[in-house]
N, C-alpha and C. Protein backbone atom coordinates (compact mmCIF):
# COMPACT_ATOMS: atom_id res chain seq x y z
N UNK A 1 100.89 125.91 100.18
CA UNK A 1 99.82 126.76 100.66
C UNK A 1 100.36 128.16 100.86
N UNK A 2 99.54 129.10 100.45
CA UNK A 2 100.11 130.06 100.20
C UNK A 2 99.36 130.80 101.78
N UNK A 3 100.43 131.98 102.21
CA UNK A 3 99.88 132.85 103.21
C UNK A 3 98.71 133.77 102.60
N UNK A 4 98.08 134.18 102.91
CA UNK A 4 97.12 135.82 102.11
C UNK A 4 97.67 136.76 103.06
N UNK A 5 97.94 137.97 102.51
CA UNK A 5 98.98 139.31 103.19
C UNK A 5 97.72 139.52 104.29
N UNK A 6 96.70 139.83 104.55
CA UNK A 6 95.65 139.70 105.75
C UNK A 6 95.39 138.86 106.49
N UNK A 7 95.92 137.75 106.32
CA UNK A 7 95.93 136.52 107.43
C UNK A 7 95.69 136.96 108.65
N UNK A 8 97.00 137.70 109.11
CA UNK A 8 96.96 137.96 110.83
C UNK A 8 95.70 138.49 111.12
N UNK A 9 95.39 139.74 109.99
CA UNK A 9 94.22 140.46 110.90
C UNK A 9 93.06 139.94 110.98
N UNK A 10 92.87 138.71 109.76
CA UNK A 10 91.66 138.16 110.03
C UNK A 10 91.65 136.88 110.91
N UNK A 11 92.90 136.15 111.24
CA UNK A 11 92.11 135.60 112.07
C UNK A 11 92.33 135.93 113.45
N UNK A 12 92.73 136.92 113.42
CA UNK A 12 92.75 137.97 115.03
C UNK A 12 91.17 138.43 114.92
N UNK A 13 90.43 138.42 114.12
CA UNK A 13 89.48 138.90 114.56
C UNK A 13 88.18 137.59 114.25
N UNK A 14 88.59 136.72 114.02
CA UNK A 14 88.08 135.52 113.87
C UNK A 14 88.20 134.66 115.43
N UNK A 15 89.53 134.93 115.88
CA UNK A 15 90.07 134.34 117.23
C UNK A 15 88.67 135.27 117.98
N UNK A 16 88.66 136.83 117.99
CA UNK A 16 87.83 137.63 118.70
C UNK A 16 86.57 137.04 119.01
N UNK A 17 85.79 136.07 118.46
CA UNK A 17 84.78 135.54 118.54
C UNK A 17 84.23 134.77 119.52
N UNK A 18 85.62 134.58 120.09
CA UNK A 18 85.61 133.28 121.20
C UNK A 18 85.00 133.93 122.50
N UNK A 19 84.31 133.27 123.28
CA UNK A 19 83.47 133.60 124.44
C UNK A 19 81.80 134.23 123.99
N UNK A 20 82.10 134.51 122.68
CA UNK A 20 80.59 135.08 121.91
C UNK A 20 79.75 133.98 121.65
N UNK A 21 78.21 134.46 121.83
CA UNK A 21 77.17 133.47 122.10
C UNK A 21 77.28 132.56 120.12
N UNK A 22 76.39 131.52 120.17
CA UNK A 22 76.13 130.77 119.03
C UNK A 22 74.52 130.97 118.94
N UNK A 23 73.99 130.74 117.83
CA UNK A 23 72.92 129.58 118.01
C UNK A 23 72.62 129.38 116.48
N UNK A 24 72.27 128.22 116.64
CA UNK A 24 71.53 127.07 115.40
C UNK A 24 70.23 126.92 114.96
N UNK A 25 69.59 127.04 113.96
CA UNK A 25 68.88 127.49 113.86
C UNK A 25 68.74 126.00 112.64
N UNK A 26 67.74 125.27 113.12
CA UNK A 26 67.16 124.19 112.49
C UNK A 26 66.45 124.44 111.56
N UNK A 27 66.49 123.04 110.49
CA UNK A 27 65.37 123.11 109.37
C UNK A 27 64.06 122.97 109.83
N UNK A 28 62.32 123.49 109.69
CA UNK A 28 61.44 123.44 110.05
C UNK A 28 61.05 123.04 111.51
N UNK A 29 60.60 122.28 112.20
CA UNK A 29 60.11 122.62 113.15
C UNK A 29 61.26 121.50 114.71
N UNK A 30 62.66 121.74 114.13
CA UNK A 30 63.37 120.96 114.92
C UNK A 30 64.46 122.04 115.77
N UNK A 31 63.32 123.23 115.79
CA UNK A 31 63.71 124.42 116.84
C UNK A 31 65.34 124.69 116.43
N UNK A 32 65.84 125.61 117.96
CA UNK A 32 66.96 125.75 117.58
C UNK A 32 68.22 125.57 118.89
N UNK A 33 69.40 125.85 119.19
CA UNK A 33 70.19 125.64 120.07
C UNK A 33 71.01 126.56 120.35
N UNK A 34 71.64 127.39 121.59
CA UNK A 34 72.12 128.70 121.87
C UNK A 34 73.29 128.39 122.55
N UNK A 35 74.67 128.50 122.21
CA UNK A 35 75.75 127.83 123.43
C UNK A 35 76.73 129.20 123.28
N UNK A 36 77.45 128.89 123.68
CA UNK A 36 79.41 129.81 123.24
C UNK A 36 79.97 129.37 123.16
N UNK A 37 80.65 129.95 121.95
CA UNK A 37 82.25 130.02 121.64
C UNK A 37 82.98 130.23 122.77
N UNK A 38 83.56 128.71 123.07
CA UNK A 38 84.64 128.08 123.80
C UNK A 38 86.43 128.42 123.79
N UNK A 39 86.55 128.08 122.41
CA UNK A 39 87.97 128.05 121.78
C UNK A 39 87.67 127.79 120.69
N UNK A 40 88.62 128.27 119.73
CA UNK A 40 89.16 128.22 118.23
C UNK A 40 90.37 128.03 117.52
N UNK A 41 90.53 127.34 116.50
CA UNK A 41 91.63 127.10 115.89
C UNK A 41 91.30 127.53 114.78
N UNK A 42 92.17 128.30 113.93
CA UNK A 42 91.99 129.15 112.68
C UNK A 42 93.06 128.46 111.75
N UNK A 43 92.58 127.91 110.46
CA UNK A 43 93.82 127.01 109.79
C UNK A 43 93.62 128.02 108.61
N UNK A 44 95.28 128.64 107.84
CA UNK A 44 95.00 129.12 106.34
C UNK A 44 94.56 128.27 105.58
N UNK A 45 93.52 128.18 104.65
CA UNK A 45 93.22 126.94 104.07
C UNK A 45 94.02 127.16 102.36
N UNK A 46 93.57 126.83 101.34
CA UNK A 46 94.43 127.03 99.89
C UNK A 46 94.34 128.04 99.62
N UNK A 47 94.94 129.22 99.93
CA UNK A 47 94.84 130.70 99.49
C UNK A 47 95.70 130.71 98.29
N UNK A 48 95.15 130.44 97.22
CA UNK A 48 96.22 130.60 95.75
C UNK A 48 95.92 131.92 95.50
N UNK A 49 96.70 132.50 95.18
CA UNK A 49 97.21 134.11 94.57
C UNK A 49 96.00 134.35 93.41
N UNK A 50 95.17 135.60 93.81
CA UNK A 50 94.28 135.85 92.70
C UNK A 50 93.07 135.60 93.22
N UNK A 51 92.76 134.67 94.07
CA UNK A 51 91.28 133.80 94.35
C UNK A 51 90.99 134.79 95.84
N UNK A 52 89.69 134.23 96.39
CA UNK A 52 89.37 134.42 97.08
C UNK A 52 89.71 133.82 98.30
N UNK A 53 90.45 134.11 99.43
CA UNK A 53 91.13 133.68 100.20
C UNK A 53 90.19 133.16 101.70
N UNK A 54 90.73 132.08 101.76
CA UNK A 54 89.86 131.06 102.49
C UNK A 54 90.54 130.87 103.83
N UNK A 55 89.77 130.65 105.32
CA UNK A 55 90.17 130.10 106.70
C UNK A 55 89.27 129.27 106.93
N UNK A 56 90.03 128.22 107.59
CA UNK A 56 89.00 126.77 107.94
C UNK A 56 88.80 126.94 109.89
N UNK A 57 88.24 126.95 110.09
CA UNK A 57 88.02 127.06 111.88
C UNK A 57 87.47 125.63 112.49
N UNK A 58 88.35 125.00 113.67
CA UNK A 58 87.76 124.41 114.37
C UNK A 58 87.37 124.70 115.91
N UNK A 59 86.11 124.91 115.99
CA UNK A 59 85.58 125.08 117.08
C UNK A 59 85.28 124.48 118.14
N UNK A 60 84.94 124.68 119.38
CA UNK A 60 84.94 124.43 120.50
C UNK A 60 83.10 125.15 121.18
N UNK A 61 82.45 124.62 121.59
CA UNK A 61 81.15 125.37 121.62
C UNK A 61 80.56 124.38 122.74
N UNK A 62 80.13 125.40 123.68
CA UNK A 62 79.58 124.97 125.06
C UNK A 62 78.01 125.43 124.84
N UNK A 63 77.23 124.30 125.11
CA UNK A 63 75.82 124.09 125.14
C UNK A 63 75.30 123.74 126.81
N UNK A 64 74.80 124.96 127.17
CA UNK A 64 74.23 124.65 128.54
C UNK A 64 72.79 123.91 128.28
N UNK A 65 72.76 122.72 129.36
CA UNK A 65 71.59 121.66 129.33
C UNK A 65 71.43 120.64 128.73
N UNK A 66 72.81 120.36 127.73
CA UNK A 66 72.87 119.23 126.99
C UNK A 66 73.45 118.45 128.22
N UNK A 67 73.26 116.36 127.88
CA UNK A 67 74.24 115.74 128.16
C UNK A 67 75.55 116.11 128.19
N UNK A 68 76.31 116.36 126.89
CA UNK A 68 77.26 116.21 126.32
C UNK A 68 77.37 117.95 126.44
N UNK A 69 77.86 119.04 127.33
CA UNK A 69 77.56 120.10 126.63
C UNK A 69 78.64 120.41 126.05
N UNK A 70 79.73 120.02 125.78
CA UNK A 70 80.90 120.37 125.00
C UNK A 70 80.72 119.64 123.62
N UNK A 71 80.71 120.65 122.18
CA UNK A 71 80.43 120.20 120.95
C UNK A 71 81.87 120.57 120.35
N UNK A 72 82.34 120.12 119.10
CA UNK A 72 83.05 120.67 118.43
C UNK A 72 82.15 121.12 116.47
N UNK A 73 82.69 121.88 116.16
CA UNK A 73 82.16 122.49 114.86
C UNK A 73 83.21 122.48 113.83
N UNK A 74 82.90 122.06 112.83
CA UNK A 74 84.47 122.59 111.84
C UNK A 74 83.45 123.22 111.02
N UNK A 75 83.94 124.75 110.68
CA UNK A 75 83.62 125.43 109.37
C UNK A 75 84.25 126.31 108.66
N UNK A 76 84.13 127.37 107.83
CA UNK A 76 85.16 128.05 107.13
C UNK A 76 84.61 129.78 107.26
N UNK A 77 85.60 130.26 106.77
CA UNK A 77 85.48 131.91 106.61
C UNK A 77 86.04 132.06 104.93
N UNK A 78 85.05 132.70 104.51
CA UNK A 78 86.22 133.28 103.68
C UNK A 78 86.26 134.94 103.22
N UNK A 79 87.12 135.98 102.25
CA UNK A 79 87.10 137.05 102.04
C UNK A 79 86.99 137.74 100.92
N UNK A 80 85.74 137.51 100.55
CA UNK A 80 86.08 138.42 99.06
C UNK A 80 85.63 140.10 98.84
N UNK A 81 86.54 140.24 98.15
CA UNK A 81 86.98 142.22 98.48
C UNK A 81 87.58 142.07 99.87
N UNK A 82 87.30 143.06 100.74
CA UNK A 82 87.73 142.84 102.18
C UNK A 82 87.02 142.97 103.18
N UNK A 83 85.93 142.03 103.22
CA UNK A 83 85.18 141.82 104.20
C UNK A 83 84.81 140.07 104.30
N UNK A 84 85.25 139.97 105.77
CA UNK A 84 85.41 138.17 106.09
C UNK A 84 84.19 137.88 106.42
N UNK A 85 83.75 136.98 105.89
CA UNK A 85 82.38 136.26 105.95
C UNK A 85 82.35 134.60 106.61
N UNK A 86 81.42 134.46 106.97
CA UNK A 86 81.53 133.39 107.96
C UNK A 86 80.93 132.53 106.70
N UNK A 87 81.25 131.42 106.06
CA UNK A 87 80.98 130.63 104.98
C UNK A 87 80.55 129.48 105.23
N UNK A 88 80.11 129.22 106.26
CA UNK A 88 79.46 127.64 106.47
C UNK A 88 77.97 127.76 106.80
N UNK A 89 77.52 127.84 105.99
CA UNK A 89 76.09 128.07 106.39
C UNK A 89 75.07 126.76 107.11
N UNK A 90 76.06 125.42 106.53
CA UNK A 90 75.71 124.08 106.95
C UNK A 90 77.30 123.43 107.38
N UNK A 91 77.08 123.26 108.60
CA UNK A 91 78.15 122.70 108.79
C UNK A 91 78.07 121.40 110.17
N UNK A 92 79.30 120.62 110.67
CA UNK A 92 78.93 119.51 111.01
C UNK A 92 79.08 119.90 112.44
N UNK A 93 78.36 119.67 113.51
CA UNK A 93 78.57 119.76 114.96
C UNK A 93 78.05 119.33 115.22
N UNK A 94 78.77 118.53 116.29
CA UNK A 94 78.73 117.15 117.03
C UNK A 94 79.38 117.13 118.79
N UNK A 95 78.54 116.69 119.55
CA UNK A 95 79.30 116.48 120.82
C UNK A 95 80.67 115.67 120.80
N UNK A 96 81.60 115.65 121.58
CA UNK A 96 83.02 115.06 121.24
C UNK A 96 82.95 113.82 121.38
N UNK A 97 82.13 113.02 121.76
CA UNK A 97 81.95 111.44 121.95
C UNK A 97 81.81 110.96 120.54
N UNK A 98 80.48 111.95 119.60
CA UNK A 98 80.29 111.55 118.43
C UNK A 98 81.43 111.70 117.15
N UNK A 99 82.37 112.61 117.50
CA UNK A 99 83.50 113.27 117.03
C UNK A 99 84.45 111.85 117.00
N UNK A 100 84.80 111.24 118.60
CA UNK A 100 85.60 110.25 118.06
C UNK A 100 84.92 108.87 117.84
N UNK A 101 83.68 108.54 117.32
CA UNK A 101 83.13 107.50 116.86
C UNK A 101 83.04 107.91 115.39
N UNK A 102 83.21 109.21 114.83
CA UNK A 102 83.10 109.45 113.25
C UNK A 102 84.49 109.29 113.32
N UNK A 103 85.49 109.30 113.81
CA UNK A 103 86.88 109.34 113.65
C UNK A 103 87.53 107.82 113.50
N UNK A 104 87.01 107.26 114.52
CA UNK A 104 87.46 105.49 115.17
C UNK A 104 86.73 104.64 113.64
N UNK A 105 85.28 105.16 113.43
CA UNK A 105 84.43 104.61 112.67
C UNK A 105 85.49 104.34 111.33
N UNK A 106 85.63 105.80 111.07
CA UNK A 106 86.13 105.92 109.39
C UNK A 106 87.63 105.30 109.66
N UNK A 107 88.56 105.53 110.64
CA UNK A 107 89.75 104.88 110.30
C UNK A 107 89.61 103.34 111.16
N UNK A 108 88.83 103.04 111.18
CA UNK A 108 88.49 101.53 111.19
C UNK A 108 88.21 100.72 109.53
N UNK A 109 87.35 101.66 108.86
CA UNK A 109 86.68 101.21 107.50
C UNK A 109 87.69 101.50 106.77
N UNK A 110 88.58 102.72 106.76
CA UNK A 110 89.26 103.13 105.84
C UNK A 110 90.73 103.45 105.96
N UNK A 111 91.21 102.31 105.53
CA UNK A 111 92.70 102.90 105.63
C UNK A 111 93.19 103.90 105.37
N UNK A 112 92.48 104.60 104.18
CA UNK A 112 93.51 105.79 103.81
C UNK A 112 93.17 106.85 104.54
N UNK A 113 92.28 107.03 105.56
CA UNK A 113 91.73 107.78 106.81
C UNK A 113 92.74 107.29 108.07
N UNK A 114 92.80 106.06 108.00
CA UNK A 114 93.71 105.65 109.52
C UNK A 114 95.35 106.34 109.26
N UNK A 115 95.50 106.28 107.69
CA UNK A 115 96.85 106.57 107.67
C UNK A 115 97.16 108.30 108.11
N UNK A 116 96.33 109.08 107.75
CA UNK A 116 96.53 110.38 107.81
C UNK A 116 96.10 110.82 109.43
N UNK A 117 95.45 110.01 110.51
CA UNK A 117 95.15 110.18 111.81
C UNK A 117 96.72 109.48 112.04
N UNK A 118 97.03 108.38 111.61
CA UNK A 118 98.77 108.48 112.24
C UNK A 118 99.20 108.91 112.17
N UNK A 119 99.70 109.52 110.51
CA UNK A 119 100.79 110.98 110.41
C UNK A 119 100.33 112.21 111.60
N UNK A 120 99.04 112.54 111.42
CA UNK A 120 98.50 113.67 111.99
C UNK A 120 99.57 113.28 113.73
N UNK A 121 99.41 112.50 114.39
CA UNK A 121 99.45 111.61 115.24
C UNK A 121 101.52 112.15 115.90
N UNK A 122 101.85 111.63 114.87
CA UNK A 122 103.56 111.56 114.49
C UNK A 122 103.62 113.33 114.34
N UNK A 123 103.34 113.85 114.01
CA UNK A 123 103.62 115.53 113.30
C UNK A 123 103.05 116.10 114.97
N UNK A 124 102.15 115.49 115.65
CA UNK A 124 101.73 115.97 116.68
C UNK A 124 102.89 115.96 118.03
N UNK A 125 103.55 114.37 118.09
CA UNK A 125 104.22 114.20 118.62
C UNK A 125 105.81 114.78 118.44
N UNK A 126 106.13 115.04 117.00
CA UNK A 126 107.19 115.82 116.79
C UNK A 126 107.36 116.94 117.48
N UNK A 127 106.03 117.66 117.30
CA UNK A 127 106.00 119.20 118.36
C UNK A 127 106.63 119.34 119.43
N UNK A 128 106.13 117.86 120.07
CA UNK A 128 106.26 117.95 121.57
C UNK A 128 107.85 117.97 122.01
C-alpha cells in the first residue's frame, strides 16, 4: 500500500470533522436522522501511483434520542485533482450492538471472516 504525498493533510482535515453535526437523509418518506461526529479513524486505503487516491474512515456518531445512541459508520473519501470528497454516498451505519451481531454472525458462518477477526485480534494484541 502505497502512502499518497497528501496523506497527512488530508486526513488532518478529515480528523477536523469530528465533533461536526451529521445527518441522513432517507430514501422517500423514511425521514431523516441528525447526530455528531464522535471520533474517527482514517485508514490509507490502495493509493497506487497514478490513480486517484483513496481514505477509508471509521466512524463513531452520536444520535441523541435513539435507544442505542452510539452508531458506528464505515465510509470512504477520496481525491481527484486536489479536492477531498466525501465518497460514500450509501454507506452502512449501524448502532454497535448491530455491529457485533454482523461481526459474531459472519465469523460464525464463515471461516474465512473468523480467520481475519483473529489475526486482526493477534496484530491488536501485538501493539499492546
Amino acid at each position: 500500500m502505497e502512502v499518497h504525498p497528501l496523506s497527512g493533510q488530508a486526513k488532518a482535515k478529515m480528523l477536523s470533522r469530528i465533533g461536526s453535526r451529521v445527518a441522513f437523509q432517507y430514501p422517500g418518506k423514511e425521514g431523516n436522522k441528525k447526530g455528531f461526529l464522535r471520533d474517527r479513524a482514517v485508514i490509507d486505503s490502495t493509493n497506487a501511483p497514478g490513480r486517484v487516491p483513496y481514505w477509508d474512515v471509521v466512524d463513531l456518531i452520536e444520535f441523541e434520542n435513539e435507544v442505542e445512541p452510539l452508531w458506528i459508520r464505515i465510509g470512504y473519501y477520496r481525491m481527484p485533482a486536489a479536492t477531498l470528497n466525501w465518497g460514500s454516498q450509501m454507506t452502512i451505519t449501524e448502532p454497535i450492538s448491530i455491529w457485533k451481531q454482523i461481526l459474531v454472525t459472519a465469523a460464525r458462518e464463515k471461516s474465512w471472516f473468523r480467520q481475519l477477526l483473529e489475526e486482526v485480534m493477534r496484530n491488536v494484541a501485538d501493539d499492546d
